[in-house]
PDB file of N, CA and C in Angstrom:
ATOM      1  N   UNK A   1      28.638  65.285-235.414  1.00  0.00           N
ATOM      2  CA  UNK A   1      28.778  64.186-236.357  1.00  0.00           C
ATOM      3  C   UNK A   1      28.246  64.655-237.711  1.00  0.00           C
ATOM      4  N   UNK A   2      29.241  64.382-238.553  1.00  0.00           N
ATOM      5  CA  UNK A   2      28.224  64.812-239.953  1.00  0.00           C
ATOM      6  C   UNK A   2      27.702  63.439-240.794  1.00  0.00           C
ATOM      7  N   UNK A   3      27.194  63.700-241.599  1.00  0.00           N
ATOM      8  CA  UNK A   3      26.531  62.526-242.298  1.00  0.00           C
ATOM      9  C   UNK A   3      27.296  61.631-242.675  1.00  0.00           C
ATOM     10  N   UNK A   4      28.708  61.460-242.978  1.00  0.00           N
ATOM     11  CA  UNK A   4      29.003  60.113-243.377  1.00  0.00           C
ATOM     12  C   UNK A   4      28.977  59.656-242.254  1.00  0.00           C
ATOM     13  N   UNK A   5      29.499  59.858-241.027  1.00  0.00           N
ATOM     14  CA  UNK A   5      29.581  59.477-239.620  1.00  0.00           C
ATOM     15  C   UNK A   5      28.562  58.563-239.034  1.00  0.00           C
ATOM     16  N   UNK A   6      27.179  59.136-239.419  1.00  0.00           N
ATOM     17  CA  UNK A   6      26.325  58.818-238.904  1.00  0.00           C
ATOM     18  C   UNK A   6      25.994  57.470-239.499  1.00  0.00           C
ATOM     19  N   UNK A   7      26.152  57.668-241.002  1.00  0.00           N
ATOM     20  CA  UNK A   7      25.822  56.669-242.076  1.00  0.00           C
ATOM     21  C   UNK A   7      26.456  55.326-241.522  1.00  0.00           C
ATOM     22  N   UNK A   8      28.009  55.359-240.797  1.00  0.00           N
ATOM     23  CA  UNK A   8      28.949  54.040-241.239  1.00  0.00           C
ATOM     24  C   UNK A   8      27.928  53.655-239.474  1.00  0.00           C
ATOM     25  N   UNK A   9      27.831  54.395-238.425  1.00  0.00           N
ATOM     26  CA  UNK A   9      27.154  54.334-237.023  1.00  0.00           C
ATOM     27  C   UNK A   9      26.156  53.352-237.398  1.00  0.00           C
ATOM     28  N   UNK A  10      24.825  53.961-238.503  1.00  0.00           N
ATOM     29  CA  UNK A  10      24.310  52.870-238.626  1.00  0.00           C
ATOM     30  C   UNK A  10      24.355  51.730-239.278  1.00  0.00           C
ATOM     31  N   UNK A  11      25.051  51.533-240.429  1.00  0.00           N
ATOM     32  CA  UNK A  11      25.764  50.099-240.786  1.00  0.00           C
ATOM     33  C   UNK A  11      26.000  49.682-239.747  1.00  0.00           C
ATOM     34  N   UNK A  12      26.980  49.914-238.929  1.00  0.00           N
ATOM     35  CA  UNK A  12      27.220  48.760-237.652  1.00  0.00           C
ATOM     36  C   UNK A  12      26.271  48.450-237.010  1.00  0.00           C
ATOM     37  N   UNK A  13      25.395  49.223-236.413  1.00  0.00           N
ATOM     38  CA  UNK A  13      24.143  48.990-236.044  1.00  0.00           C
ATOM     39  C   UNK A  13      23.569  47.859-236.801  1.00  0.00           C
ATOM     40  N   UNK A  14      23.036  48.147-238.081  1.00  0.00           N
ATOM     41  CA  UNK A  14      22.560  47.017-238.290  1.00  0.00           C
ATOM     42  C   UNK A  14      23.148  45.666-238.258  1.00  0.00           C
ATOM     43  N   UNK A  15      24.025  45.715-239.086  1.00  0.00           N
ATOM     44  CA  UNK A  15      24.752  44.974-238.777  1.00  0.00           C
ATOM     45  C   UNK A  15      24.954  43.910-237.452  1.00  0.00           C
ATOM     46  N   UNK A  16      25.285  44.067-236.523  1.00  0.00           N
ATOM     47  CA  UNK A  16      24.979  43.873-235.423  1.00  0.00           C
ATOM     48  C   UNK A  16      23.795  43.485-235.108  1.00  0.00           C
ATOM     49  N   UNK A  17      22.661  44.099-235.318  1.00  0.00           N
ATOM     50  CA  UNK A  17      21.487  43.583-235.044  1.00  0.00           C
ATOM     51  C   UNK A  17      21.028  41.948-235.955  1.00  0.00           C
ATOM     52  N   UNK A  18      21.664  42.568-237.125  1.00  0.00           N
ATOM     53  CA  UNK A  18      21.302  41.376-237.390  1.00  0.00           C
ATOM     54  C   UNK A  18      21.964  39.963-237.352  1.00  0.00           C
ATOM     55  N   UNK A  19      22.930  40.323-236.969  1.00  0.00           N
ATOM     56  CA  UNK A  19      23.981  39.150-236.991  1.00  0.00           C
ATOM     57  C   UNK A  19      23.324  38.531-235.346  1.00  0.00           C
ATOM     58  N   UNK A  20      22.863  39.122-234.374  1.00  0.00           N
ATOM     59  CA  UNK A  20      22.058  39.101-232.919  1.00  0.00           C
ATOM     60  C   UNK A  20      20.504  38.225-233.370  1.00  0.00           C
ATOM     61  N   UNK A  21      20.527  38.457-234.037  1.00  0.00           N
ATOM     62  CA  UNK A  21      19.143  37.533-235.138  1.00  0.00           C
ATOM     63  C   UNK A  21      19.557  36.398-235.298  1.00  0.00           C
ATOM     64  N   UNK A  22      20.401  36.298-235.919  1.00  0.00           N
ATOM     65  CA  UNK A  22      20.726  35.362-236.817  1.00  0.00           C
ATOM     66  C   UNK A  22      21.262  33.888-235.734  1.00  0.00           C
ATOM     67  N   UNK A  23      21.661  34.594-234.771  1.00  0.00           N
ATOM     68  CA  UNK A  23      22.512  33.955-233.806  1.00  0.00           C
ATOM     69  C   UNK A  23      21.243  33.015-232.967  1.00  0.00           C
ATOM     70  N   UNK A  24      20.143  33.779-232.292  1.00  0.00           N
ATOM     71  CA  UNK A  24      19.051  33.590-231.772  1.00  0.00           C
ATOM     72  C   UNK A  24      17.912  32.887-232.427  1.00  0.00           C
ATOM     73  N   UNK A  25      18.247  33.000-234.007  1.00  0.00           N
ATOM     74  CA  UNK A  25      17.462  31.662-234.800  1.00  0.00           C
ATOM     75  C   UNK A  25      17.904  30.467-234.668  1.00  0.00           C
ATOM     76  N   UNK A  26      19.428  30.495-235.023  1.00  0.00           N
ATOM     77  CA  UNK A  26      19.620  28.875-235.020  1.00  0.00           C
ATOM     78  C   UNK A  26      20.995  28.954-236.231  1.00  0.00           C
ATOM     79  N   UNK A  27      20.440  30.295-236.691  1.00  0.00           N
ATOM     80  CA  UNK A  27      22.108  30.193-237.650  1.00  0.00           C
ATOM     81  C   UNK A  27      22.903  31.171-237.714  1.00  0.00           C
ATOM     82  N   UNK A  28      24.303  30.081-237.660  1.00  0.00           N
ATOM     83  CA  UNK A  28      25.567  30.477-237.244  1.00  0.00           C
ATOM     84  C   UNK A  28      26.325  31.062-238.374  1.00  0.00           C
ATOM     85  N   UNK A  29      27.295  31.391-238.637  1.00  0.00           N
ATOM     86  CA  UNK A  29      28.461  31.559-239.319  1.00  0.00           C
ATOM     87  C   UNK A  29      28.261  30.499-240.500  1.00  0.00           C
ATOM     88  N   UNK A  30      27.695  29.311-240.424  1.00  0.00           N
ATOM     89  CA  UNK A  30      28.044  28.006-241.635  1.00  0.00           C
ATOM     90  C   UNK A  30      26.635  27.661-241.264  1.00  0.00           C
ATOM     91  N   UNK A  31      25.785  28.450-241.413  1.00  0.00           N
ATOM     92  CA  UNK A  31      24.475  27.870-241.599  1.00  0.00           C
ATOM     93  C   UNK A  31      23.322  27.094-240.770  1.00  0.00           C
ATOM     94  N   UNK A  32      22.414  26.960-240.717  1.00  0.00           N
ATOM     95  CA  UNK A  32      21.763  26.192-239.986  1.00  0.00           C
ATOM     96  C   UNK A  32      22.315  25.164-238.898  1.00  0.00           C
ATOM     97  N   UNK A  33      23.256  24.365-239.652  1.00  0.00           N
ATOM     98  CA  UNK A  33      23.361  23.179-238.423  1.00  0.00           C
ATOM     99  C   UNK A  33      25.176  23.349-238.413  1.00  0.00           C
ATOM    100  N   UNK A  34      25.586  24.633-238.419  1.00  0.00           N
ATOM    101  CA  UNK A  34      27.262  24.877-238.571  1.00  0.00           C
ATOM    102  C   UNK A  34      28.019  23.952-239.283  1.00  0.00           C
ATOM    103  N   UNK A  35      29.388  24.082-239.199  1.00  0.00           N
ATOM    104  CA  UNK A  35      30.320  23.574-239.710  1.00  0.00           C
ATOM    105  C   UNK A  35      30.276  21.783-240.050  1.00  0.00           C
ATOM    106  N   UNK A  36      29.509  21.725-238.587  1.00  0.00           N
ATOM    107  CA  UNK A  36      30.045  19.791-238.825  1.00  0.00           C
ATOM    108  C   UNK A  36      29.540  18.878-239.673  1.00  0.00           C
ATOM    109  N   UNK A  37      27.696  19.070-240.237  1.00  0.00           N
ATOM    110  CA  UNK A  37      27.660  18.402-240.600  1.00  0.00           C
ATOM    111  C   UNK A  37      27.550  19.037-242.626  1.00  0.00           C
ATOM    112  N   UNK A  38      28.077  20.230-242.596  1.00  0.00           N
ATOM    113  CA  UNK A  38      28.339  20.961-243.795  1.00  0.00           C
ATOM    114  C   UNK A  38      28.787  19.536-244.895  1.00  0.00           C
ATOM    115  N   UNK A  39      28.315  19.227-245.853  1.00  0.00           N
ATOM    116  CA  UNK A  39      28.609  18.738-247.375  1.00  0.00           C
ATOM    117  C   UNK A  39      29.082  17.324-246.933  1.00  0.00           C
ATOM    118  N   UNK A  40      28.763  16.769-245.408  1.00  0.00           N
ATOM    119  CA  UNK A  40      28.838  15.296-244.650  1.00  0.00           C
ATOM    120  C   UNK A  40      28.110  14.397-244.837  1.00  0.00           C
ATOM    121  N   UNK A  41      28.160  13.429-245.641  1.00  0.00           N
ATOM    122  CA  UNK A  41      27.298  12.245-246.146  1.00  0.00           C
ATOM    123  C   UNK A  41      27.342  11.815-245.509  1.00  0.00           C
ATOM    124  N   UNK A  42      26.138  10.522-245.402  1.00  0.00           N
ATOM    125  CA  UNK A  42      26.410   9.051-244.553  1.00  0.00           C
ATOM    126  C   UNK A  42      27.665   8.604-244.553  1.00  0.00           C
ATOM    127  N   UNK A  43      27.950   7.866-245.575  1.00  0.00           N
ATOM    128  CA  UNK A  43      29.240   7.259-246.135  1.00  0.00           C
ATOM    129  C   UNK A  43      30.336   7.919-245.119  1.00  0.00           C
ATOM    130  N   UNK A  44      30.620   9.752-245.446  1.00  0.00           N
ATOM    131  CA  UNK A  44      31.877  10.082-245.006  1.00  0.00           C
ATOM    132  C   UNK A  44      31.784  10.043-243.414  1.00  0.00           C
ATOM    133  N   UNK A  45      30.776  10.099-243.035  1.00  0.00           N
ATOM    134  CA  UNK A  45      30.390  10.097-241.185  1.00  0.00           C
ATOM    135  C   UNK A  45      30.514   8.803-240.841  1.00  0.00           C
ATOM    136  N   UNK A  46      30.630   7.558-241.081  1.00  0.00           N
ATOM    137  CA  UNK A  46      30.679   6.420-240.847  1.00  0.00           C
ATOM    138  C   UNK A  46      31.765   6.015-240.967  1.00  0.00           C
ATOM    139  N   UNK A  47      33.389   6.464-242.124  1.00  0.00           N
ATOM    140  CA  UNK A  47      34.086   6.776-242.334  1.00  0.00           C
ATOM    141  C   UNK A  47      34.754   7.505-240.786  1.00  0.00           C
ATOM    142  N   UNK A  48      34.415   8.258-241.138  1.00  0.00           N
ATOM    143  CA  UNK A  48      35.078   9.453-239.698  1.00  0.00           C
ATOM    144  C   UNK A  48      34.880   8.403-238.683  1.00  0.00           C
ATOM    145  N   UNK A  49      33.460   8.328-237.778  1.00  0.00           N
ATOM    146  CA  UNK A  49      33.604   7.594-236.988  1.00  0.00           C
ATOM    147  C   UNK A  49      34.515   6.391-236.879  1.00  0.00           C
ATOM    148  N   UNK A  50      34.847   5.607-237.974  1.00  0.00           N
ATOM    149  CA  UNK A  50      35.870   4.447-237.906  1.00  0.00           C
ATOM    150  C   UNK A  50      36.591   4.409-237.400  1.00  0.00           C
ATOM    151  N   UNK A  51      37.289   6.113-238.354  1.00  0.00           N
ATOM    152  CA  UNK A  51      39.122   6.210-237.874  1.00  0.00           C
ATOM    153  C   UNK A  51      39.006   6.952-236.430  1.00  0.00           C
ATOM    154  N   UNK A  52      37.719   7.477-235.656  1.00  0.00           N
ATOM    155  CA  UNK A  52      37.954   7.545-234.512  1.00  0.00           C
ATOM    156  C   UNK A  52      38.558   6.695-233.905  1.00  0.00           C
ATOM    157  N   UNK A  53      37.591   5.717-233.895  1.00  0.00           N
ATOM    158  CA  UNK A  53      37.678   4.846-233.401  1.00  0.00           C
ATOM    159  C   UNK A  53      39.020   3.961-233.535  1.00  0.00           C
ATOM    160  N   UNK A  54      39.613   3.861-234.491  1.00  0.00           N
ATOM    161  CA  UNK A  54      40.920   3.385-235.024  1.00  0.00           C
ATOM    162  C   UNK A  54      42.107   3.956-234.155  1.00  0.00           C
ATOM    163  N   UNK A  55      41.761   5.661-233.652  1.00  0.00           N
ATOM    164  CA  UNK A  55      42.611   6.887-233.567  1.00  0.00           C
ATOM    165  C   UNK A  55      42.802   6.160-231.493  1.00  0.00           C
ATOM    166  N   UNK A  56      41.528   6.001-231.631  1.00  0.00           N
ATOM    167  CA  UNK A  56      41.536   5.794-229.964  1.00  0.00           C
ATOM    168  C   UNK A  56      42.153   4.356-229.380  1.00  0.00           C
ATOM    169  N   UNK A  57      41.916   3.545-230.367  1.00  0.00           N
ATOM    170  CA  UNK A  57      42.675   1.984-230.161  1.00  0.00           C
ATOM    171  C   UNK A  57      44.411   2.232-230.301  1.00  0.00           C
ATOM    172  N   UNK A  58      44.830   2.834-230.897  1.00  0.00           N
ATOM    173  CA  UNK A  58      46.132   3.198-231.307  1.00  0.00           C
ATOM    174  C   UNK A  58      46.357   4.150-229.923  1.00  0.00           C
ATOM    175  N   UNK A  59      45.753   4.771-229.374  1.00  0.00           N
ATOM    176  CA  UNK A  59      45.983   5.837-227.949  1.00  0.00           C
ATOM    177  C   UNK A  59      46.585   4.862-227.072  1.00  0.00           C
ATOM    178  N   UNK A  60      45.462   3.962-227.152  1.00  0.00           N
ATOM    179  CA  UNK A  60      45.546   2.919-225.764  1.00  0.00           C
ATOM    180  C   UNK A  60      46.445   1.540-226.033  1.00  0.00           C
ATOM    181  N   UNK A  61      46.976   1.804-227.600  1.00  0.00           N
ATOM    182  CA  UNK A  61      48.691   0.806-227.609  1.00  0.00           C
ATOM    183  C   UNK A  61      49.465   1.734-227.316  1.00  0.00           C
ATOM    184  N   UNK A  62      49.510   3.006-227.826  1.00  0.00           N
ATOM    185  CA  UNK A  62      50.633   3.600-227.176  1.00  0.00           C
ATOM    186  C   UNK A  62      50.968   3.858-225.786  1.00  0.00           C
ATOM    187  N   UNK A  63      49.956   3.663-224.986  1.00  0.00           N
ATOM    188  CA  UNK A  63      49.698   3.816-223.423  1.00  0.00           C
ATOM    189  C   UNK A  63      50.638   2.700-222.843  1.00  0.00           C
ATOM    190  N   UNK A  64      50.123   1.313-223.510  1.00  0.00           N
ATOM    191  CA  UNK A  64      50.593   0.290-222.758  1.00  0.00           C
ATOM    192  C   UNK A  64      51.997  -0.196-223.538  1.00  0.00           C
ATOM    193  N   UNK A  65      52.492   0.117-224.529  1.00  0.00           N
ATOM    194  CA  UNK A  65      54.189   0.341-224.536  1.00  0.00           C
ATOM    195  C   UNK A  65      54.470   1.202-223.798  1.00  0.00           C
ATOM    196  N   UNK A  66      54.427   2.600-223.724  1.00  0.00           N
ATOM    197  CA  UNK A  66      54.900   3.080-222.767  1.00  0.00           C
ATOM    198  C   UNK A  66      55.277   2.950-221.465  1.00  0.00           C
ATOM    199  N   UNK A  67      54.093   2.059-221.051  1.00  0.00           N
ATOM    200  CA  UNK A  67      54.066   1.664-219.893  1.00  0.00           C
ATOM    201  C   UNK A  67      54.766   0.397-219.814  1.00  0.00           C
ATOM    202  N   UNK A  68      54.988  -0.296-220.875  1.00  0.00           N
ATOM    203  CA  UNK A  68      56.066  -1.414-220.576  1.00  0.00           C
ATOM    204  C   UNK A  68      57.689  -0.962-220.958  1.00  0.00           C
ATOM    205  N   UNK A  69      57.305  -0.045-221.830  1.00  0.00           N
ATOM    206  CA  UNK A  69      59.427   0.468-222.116  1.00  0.00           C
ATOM    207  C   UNK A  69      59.305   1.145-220.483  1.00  0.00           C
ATOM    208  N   UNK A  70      58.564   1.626-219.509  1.00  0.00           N
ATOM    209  CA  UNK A  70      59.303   2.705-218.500  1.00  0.00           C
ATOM    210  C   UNK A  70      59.517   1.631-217.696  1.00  0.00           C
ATOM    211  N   UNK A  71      58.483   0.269-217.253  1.00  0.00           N
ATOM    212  CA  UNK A  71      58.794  -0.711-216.483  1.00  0.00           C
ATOM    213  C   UNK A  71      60.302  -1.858-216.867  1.00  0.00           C
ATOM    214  N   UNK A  72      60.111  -1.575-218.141  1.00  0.00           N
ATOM    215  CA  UNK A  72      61.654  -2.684-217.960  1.00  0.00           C
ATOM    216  C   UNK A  72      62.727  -1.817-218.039  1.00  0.00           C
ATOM    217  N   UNK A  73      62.698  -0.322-218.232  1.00  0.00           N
ATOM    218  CA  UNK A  73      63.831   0.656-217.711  1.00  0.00           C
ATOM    219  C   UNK A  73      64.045   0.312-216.350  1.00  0.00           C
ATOM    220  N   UNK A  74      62.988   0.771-215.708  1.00  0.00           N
ATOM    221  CA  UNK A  74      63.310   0.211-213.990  1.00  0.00           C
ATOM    222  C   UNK A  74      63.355  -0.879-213.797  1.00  0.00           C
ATOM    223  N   UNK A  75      63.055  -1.568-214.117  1.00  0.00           N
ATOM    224  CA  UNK A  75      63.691  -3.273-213.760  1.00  0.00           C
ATOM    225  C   UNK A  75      65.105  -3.238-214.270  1.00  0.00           C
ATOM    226  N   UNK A  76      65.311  -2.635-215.500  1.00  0.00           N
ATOM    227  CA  UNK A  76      66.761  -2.562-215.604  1.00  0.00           C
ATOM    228  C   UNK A  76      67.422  -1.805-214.334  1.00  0.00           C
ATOM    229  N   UNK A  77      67.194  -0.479-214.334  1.00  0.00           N
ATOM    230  CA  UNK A  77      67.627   0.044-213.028  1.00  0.00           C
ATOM    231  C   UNK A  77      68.328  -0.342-211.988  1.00  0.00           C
ATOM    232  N   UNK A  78      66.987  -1.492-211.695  1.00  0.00           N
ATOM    233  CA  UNK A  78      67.055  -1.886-210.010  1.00  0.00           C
ATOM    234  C   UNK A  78      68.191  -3.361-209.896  1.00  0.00           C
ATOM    235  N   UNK A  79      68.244  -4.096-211.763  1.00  0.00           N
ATOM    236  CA  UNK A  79      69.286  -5.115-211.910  1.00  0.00           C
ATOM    237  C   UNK A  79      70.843  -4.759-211.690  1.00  0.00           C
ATOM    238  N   UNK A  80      70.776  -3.647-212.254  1.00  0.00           N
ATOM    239  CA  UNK A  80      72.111  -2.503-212.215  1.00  0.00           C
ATOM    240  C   UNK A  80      72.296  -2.296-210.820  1.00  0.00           C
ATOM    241  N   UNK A  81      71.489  -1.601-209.848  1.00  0.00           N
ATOM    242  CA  UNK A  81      72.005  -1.494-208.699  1.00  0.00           C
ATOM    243  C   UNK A  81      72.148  -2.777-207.620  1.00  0.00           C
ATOM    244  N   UNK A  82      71.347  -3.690-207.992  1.00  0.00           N
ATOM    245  CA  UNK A  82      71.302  -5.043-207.051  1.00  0.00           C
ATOM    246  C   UNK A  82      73.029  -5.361-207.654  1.00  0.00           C
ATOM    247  N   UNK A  83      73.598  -5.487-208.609  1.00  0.00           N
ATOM    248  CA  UNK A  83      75.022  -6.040-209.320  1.00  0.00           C
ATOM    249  C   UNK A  83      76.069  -4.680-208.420  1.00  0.00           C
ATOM    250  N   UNK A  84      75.572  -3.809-208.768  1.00  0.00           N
ATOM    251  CA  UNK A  84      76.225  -2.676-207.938  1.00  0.00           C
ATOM    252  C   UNK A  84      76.483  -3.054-206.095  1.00  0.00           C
ATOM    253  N   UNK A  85      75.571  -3.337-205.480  1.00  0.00           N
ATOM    254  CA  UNK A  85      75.522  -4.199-204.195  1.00  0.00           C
ATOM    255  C   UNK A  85      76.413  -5.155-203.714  1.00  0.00           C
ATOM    256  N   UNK A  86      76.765  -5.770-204.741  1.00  0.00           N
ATOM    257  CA  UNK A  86      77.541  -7.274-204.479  1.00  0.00           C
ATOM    258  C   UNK A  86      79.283  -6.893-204.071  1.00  0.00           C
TER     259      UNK A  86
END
């Protein structure tokens, strides 16, 4: 190995080591408390939570149309074949 070799060997090294630090303190990639609560006010977190909450009420209408367009398909169905019968 000649000396630049060795040189870039230990950059990674450190490197590595310290990023193994950094990890084992408590900070990540985005800092102390990561990404989520990065430049997050009260205001905008109370916000967010809303339209969760908004996001999940809208889940559970779309659940129960669904569940009523597939039931009056089959009730249609079964009107069609009872007329079919006769």
């Amino acid at each position: 190995m000649d000396g630049g070799q060795i040189t870039a060997v230990l950059i990674v090294a450190i490197i590595m080591i310290g990023s193994i630090v950094r990890a084992k303190s408590g900070y990540g990639r985005y800092g102390r408390y990561g990404r989520h609560n990065a430049g997050v006010n009260d205001q905008e977190h109370a916000e967010n939570l809303r339209l969760r909450d908004e996001v999940k009420d809208l889940k559970e209408r779309i659940k129960v149309l669904e569940r009523i367009t597939v039931e009056r398909e089959n009730s249609l169905a079964k009107e069609i074949e009872s007329l079919r019968d006769r």
